[in-house]
Protein backbone atom coordinates (compact mmCIF):
# COMPACT_ATOMS: atom_id res chain seq x y z
CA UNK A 1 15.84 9.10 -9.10
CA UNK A 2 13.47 9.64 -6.37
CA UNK A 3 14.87 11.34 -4.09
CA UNK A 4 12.18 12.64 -1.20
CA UNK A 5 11.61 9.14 0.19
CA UNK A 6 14.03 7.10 2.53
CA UNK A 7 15.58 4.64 0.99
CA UNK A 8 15.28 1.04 1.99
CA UNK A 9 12.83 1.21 4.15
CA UNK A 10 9.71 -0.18 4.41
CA UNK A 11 6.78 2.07 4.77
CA UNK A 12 3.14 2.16 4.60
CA UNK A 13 2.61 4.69 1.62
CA UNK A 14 0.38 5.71 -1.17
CA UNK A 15 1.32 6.20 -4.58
CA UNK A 16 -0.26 8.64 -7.30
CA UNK A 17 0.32 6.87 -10.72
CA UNK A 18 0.31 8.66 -14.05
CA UNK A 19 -2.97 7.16 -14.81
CA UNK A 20 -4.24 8.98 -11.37
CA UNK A 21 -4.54 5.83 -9.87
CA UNK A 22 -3.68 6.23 -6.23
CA UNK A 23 -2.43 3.02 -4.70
CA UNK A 24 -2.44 2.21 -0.69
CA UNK A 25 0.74 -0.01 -0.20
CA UNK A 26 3.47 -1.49 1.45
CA UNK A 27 6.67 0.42 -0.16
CA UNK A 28 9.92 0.13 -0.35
CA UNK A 29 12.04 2.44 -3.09
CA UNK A 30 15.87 1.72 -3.78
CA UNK A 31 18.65 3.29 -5.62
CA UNK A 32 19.74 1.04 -8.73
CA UNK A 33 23.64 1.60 -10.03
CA UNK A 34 22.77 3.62 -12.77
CA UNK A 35 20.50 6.38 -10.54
CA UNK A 36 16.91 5.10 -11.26
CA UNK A 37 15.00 4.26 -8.21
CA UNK A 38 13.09 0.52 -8.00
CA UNK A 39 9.78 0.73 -6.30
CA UNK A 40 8.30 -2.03 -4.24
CA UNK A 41 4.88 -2.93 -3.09
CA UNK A 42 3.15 -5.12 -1.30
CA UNK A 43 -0.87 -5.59 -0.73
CA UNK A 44 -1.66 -2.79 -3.09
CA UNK A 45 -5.04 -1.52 -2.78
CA UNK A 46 -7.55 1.04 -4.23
CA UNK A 47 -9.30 3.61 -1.53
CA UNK A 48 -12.72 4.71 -2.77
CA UNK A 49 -15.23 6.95 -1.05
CA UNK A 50 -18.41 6.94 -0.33
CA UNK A 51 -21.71 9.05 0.83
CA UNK A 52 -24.45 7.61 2.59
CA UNK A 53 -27.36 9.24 3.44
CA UNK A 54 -28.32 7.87 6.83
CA UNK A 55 -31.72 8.91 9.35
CA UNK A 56 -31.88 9.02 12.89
CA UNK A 57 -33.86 10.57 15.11
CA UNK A 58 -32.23 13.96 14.22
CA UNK A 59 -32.62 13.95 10.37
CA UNK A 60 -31.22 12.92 7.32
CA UNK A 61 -27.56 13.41 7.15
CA UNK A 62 -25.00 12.76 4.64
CA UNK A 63 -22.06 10.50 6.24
CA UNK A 64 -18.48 9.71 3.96
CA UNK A 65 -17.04 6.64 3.86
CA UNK A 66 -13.83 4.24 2.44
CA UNK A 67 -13.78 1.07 0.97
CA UNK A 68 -10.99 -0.97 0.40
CA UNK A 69 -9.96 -3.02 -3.31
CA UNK A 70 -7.23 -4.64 -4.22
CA UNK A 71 -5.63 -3.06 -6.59
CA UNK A 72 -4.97 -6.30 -8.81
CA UNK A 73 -7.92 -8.01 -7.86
CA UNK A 74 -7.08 -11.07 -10.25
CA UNK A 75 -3.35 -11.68 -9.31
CA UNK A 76 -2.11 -14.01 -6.52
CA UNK A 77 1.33 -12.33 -6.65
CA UNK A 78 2.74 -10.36 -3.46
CA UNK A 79 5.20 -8.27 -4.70
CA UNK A 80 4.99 -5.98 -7.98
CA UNK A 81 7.38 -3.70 -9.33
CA UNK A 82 6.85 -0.20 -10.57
CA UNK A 83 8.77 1.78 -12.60
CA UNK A 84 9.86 5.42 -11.49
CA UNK A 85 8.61 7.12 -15.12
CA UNK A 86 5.28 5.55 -13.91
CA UNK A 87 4.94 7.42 -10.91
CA UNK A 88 3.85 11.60 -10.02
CA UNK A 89 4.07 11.20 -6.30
CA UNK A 90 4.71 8.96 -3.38
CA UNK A 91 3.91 9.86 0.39
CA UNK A 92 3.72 8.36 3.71
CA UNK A 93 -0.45 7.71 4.55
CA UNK A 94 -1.84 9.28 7.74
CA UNK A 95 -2.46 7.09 10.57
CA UNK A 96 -5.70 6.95 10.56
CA UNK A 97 -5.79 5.99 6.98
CA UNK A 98 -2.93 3.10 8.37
CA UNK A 99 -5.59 1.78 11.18
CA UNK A 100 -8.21 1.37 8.10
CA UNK A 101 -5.38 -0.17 6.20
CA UNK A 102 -4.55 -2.35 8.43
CA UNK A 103 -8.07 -3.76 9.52
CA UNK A 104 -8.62 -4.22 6.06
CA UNK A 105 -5.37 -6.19 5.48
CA UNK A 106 -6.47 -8.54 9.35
CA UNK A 107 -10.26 -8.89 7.18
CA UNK A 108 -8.88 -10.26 4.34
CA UNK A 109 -6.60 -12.57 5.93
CA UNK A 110 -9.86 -14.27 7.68
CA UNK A 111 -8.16 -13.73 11.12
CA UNK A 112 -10.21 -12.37 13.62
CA UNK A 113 -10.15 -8.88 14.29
CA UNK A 114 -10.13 -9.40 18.35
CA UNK A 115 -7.29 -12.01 18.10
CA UNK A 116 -4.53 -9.52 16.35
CA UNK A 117 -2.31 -8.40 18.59
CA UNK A 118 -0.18 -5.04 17.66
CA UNK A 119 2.87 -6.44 17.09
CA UNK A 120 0.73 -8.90 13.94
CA UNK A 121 -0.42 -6.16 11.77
CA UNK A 122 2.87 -3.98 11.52
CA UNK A 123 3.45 -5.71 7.72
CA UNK A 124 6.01 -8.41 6.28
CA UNK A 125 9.00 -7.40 7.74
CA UNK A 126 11.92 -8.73 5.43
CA UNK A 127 9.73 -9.91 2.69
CA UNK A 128 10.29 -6.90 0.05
CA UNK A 129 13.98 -7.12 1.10
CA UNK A 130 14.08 -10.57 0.22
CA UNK A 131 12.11 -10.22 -3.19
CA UNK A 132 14.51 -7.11 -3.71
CA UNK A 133 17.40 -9.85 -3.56
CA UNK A 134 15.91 -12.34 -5.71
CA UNK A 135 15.39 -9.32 -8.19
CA UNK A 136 19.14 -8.74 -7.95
CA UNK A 137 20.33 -11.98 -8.46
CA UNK A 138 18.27 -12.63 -11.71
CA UNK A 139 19.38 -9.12 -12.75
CA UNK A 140 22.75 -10.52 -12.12
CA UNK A 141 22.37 -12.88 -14.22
């Protein structure tokens, strides 16, 4: 069970995999009825840094950088599932990680950046919960 994240609730996280794969996702963990924890996410993606060596009129300096992958590049689907034995960590990112995030997510989506209001780029509100439902029901089953 993991128990250091609020459950039910949707939150812009990143997740350290036992492959040390560290995901950038929407997540949402839950309490099953036998103690094991479902994890949620939506528009995974990969962070990877970068140096640049850049000149200007002062010099050469070296300046850091992040890119943005999907993290299943070849998948359509919005929602995957991970299991709890499959994960080391999972933590809330910092906002400034969230603003990169999120202009990544606007990017993607072809809309222009000028256009998005605040109130567009907070996530799918609803849509894990849904999918969490849908889960249930075939579980159910």
């Amino acid at each position: 069970m993991i128990n250091y994240i609020k459950k039910d609730e949707e939150f812009l996280g990143v997740i350290k995999l036992q492959t040390r794969e560290e995901i950038i996702a929407k997540v949402l963990v839950s309490d099953e009825d036998d103690g094991s924890s479902v994890i949620l996410i939506s528009d995974p993606v990969v962070a990877e840094m970068f140096k640049k060596r850049i000149e200007d009129e002062e010099g050469v300096k070296e300046v850091i950088g992040v890119t943005f992958n999907k993290w299943m590049s070849f998948s359509d689907a919005e929602f995957f599932v991970l299991k709890e034995e499959d994960i080391i960590t999972i933590a809330p990112v910092s906002d400034e990680m969230s603003h990169y995030y999120t202009l990544f997510q606007v990017q993607e989506s072809d809309i222009d950046v000028d256009e998005v209001q605040p109130s567009d780029i907070k996530g799918y509100k609803g849509k894990i919960s849904s999918f969490k439902k849908k889960l249930e029901s075939i579980y159910k089953l």
